[in-house]
Structure formats: C-alpha cells, structure tokens
PDB file of N, CA and C in Angstrom:
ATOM      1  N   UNK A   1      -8.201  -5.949 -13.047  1.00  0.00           N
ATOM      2  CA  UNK A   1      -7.876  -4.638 -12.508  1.00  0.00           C
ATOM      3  C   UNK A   1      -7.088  -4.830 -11.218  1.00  0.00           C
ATOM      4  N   UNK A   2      -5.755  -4.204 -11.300  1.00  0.00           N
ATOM      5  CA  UNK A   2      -5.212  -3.984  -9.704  1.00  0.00           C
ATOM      6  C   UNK A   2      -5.201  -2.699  -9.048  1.00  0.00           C
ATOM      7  N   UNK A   3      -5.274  -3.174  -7.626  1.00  0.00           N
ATOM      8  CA  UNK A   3      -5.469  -1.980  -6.830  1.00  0.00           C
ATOM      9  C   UNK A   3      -4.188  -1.526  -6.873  1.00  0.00           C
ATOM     10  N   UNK A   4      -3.892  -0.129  -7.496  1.00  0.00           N
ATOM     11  CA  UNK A   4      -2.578   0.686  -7.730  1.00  0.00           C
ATOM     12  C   UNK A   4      -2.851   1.906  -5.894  1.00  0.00           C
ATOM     13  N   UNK A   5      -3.863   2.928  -5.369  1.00  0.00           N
ATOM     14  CA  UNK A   5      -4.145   3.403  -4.890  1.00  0.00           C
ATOM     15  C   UNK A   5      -5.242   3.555  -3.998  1.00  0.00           C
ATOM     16  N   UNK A   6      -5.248   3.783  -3.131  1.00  0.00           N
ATOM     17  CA  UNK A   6      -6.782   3.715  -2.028  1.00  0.00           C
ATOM     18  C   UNK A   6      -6.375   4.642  -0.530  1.00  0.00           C
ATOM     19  N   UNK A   7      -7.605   5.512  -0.554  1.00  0.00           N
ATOM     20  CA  UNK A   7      -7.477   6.447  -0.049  1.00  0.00           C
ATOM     21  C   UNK A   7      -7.934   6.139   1.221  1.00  0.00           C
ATOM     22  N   UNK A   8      -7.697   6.675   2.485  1.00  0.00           N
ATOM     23  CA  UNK A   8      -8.742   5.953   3.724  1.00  0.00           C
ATOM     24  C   UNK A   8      -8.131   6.704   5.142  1.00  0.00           C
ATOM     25  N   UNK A   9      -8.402   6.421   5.930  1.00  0.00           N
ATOM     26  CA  UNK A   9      -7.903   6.968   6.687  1.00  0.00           C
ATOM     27  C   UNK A   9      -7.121   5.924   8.314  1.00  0.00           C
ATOM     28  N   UNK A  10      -6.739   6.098   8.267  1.00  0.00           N
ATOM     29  CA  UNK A  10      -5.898   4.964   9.561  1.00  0.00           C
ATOM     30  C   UNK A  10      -5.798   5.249  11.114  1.00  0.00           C
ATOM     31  N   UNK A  11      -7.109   4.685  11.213  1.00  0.00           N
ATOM     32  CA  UNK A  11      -7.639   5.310  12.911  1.00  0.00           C
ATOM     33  C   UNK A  11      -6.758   4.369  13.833  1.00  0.00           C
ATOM     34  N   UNK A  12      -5.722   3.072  13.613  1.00  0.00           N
ATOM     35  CA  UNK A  12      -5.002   2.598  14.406  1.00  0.00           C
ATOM     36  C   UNK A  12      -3.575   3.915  14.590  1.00  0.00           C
ATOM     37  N   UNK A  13      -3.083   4.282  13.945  1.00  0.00           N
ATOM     38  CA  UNK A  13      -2.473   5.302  14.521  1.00  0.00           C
ATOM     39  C   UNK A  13      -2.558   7.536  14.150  1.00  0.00           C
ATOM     40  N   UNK A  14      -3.525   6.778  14.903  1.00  0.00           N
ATOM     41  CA  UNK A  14      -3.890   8.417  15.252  1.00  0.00           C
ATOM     42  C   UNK A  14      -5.060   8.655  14.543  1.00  0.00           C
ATOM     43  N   UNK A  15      -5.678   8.071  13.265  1.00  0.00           N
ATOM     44  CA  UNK A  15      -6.421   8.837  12.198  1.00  0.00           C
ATOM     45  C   UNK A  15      -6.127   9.736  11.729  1.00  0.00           C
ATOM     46  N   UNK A  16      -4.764   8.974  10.620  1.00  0.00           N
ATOM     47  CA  UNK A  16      -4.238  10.414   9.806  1.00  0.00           C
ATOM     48  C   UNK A  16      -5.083  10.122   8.633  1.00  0.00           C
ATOM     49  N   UNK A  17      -5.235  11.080   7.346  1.00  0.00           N
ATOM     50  CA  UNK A  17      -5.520  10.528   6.391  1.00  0.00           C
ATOM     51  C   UNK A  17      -4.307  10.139   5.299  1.00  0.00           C
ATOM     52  N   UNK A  18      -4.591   9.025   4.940  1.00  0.00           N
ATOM     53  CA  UNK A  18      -3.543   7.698   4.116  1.00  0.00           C
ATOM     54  C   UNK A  18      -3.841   7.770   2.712  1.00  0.00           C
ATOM     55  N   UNK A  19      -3.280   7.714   1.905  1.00  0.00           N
ATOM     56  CA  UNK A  19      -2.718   7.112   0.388  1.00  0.00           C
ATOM     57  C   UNK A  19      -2.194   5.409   0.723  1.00  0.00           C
ATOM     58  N   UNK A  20      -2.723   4.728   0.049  1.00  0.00           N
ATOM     59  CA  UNK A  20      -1.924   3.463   0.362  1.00  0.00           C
ATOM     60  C   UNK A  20      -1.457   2.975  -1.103  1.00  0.00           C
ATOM     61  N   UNK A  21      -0.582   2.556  -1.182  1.00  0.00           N
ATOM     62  CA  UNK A  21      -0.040   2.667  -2.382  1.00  0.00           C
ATOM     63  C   UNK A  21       0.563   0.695  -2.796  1.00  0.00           C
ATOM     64  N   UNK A  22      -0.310   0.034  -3.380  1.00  0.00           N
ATOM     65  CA  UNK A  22       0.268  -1.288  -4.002  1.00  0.00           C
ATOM     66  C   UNK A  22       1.427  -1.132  -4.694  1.00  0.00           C
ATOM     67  N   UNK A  23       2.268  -2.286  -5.139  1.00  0.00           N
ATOM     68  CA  UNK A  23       2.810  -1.983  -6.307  1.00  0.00           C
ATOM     69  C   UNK A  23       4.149  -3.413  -6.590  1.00  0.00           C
ATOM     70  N   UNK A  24       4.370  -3.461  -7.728  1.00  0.00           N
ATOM     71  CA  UNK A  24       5.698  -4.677  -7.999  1.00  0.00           C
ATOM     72  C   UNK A  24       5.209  -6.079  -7.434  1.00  0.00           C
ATOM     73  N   UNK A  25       3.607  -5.989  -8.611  1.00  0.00           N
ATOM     74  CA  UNK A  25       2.612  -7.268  -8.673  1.00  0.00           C
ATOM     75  C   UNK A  25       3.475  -8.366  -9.406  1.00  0.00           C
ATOM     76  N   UNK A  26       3.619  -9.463  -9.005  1.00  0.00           N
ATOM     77  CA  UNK A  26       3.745 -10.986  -9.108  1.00  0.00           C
ATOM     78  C   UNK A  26       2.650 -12.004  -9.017  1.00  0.00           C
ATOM     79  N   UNK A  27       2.965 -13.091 -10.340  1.00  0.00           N
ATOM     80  CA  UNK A  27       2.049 -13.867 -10.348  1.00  0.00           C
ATOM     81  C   UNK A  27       2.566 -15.167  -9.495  1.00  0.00           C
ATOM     82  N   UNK A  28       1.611 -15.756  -8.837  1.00  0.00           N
ATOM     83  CA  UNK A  28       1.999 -16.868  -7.955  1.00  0.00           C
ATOM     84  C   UNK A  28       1.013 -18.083  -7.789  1.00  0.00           C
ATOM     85  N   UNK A  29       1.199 -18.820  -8.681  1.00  0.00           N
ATOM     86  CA  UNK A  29      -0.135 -19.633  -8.689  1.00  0.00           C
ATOM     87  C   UNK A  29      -1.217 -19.061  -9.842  1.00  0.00           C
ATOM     88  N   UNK A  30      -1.188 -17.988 -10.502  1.00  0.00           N
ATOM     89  CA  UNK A  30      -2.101 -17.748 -11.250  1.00  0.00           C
ATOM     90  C   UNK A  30      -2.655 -16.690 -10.761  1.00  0.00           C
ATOM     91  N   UNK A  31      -2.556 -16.227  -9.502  1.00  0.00           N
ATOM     92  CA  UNK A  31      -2.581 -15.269  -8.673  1.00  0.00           C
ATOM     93  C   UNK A  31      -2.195 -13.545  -8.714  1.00  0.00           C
ATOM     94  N   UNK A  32      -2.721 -12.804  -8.903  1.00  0.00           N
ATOM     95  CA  UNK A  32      -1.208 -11.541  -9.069  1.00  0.00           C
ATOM     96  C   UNK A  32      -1.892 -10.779  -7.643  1.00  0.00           C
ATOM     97  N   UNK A  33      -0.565 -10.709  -7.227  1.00  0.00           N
ATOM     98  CA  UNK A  33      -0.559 -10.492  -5.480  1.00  0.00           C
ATOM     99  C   UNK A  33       0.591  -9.228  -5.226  1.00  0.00           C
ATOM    100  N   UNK A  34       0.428  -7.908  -4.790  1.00  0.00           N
ATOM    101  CA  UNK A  34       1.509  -7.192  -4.764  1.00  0.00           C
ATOM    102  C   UNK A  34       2.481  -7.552  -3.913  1.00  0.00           C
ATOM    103  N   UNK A  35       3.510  -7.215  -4.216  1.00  0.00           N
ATOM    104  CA  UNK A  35       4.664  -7.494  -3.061  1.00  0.00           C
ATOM    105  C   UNK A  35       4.948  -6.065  -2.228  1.00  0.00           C
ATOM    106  N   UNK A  36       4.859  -4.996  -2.552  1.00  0.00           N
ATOM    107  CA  UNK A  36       5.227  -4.041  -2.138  1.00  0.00           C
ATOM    108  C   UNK A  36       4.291  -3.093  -1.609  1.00  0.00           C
ATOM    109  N   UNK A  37       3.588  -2.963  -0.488  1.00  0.00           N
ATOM    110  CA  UNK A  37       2.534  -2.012  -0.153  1.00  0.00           C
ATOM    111  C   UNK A  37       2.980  -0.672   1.231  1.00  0.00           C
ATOM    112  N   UNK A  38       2.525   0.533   0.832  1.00  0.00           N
ATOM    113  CA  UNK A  38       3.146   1.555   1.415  1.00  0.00           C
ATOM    114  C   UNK A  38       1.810   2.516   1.628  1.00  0.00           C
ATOM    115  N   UNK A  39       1.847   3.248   3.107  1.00  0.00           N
ATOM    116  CA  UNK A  39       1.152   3.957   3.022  1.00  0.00           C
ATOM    117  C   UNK A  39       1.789   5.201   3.520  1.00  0.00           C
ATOM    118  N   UNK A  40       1.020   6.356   2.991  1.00  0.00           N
ATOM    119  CA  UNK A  40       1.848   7.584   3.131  1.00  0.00           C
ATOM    120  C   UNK A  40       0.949   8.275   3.682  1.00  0.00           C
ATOM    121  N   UNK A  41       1.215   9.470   4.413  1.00  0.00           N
ATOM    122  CA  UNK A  41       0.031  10.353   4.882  1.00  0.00           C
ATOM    123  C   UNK A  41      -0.684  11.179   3.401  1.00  0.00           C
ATOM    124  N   UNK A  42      -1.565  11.538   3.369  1.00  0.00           N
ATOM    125  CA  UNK A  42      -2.021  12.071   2.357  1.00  0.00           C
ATOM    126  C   UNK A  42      -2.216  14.092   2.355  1.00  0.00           C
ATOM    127  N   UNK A  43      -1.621  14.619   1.399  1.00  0.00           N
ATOM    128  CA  UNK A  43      -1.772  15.835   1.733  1.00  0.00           C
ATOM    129  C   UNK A  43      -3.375  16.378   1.298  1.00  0.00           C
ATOM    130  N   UNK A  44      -3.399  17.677   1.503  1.00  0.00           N
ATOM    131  CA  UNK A  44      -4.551  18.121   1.313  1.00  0.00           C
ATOM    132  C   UNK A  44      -5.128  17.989  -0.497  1.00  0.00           C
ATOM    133  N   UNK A  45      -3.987  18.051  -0.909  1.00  0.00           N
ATOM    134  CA  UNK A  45      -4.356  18.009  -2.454  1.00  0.00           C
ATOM    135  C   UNK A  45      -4.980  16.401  -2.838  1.00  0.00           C
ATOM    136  N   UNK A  46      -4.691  15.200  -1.774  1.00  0.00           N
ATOM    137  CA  UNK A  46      -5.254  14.001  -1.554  1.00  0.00           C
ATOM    138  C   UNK A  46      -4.592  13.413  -2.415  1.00  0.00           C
ATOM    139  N   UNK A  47      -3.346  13.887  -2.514  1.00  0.00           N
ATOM    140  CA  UNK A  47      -2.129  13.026  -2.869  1.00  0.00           C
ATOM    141  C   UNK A  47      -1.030  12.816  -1.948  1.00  0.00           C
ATOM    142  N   UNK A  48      -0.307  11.187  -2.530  1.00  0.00           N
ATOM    143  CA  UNK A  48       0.274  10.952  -1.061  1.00  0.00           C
ATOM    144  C   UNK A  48       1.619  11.917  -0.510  1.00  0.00           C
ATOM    145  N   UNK A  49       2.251  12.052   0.284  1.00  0.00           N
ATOM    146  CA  UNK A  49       3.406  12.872   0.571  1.00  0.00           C
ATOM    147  C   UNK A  49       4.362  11.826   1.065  1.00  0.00           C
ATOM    148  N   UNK A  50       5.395  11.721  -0.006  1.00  0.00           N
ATOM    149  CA  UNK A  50       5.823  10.416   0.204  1.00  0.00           C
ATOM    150  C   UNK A  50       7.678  10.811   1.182  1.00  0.00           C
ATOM    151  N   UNK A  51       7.525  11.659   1.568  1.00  0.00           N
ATOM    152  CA  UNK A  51       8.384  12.216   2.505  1.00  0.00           C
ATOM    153  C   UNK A  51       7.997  11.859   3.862  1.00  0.00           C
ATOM    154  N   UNK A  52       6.602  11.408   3.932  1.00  0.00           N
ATOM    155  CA  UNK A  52       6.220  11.072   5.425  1.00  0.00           C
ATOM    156  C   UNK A  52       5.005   9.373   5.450  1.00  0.00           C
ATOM    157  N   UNK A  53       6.101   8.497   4.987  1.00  0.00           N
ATOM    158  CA  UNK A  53       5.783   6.957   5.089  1.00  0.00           C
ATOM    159  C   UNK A  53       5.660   6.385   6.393  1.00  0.00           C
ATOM    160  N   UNK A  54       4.072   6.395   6.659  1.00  0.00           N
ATOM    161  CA  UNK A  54       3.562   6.080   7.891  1.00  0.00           C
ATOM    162  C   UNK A  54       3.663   3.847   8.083  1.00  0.00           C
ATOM    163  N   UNK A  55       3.409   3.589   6.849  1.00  0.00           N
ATOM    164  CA  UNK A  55       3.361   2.218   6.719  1.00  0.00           C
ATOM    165  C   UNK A  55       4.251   1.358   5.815  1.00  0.00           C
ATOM    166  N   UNK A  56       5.039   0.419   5.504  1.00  0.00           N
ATOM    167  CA  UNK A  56       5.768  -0.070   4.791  1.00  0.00           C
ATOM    168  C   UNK A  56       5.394  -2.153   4.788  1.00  0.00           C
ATOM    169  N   UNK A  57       5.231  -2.869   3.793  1.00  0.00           N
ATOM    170  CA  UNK A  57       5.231  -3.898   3.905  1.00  0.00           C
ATOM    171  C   UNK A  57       5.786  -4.039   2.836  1.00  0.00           C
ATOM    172  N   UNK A  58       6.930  -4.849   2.684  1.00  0.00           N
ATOM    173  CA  UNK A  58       8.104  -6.001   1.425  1.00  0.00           C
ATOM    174  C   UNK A  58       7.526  -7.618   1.638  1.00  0.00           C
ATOM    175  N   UNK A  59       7.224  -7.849   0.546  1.00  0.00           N
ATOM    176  CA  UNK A  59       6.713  -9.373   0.828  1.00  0.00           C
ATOM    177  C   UNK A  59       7.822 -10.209  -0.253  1.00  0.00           C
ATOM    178  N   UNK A  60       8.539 -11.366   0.091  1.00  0.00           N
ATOM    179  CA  UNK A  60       9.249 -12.070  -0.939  1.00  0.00           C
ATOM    180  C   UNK A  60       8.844 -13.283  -0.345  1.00  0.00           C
ATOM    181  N   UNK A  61       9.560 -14.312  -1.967  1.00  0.00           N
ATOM    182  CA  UNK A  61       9.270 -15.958  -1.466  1.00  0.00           C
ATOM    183  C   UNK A  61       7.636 -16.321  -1.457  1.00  0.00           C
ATOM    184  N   UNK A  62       7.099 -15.674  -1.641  1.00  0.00           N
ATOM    185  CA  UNK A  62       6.088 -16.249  -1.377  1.00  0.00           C
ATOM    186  C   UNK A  62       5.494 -17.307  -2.221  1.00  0.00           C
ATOM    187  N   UNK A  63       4.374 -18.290  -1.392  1.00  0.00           N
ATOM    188  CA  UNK A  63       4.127 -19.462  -1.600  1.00  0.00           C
ATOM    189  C   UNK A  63       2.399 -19.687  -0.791  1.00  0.00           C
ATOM    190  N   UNK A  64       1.908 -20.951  -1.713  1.00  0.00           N
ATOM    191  CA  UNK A  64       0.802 -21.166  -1.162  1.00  0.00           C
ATOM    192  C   UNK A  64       0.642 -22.743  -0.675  1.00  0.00           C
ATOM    193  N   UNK A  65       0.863 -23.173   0.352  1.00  0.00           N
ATOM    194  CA  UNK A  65       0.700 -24.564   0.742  1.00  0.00           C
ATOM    195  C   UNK A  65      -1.038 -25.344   1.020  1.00  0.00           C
TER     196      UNK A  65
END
C-alpha cells in the first residue's frame, strides 16, 4: 500500500489545515519511494485546494550508499 493522501495539519507554518499529497513512486533498490510530495491547504470539504500549494518537494537521482 502507498501513501497517495494524509490529512494533518502544519503547526510549523501557522497551523493551516494540509492535504499532503505523494505521488510519481519509483522503485530504487526494491524500495518504492515517492518522488513528488505536495502539500496544499485543505478546504472545508477536506479536500486539497490545489490553487494554494503551501509545500512542494521534487526528489531525482536518487540513490542509497
């Protein structure tokens, strides 16, 4: 099972409430590791509002030494 969604809230800036969103999983080693993780503020319907992307991480190359 991968984590596609997770709801939470992000008391480092401000305590908004967050959608965090995985996604564009790669295997690496046997591993499946997302490359792409985003968090969005979450609207009241507790879906994300992806017009207002509070967090962004792109991961490439990656490797395990």
């Amino acid at each position: 099972m991968t984590l596609r969604c997770h709801d939470c809230r992000v008391n480092i800036a401000g305590g908004f409430a967050a959608a965090q969103l995985a996604s564009d999983h790669v295997r690496v080693y046997g591993i499946v590791l997302p490359t792409k993780r985003r968090a969005d503020t979450r609207g009241p319907d507790r879906r994300p509002v992806l017009s207002m992307q509070m967090v962004w991480i792109d991961l490439s190359d990656i490797r395990f030494t």
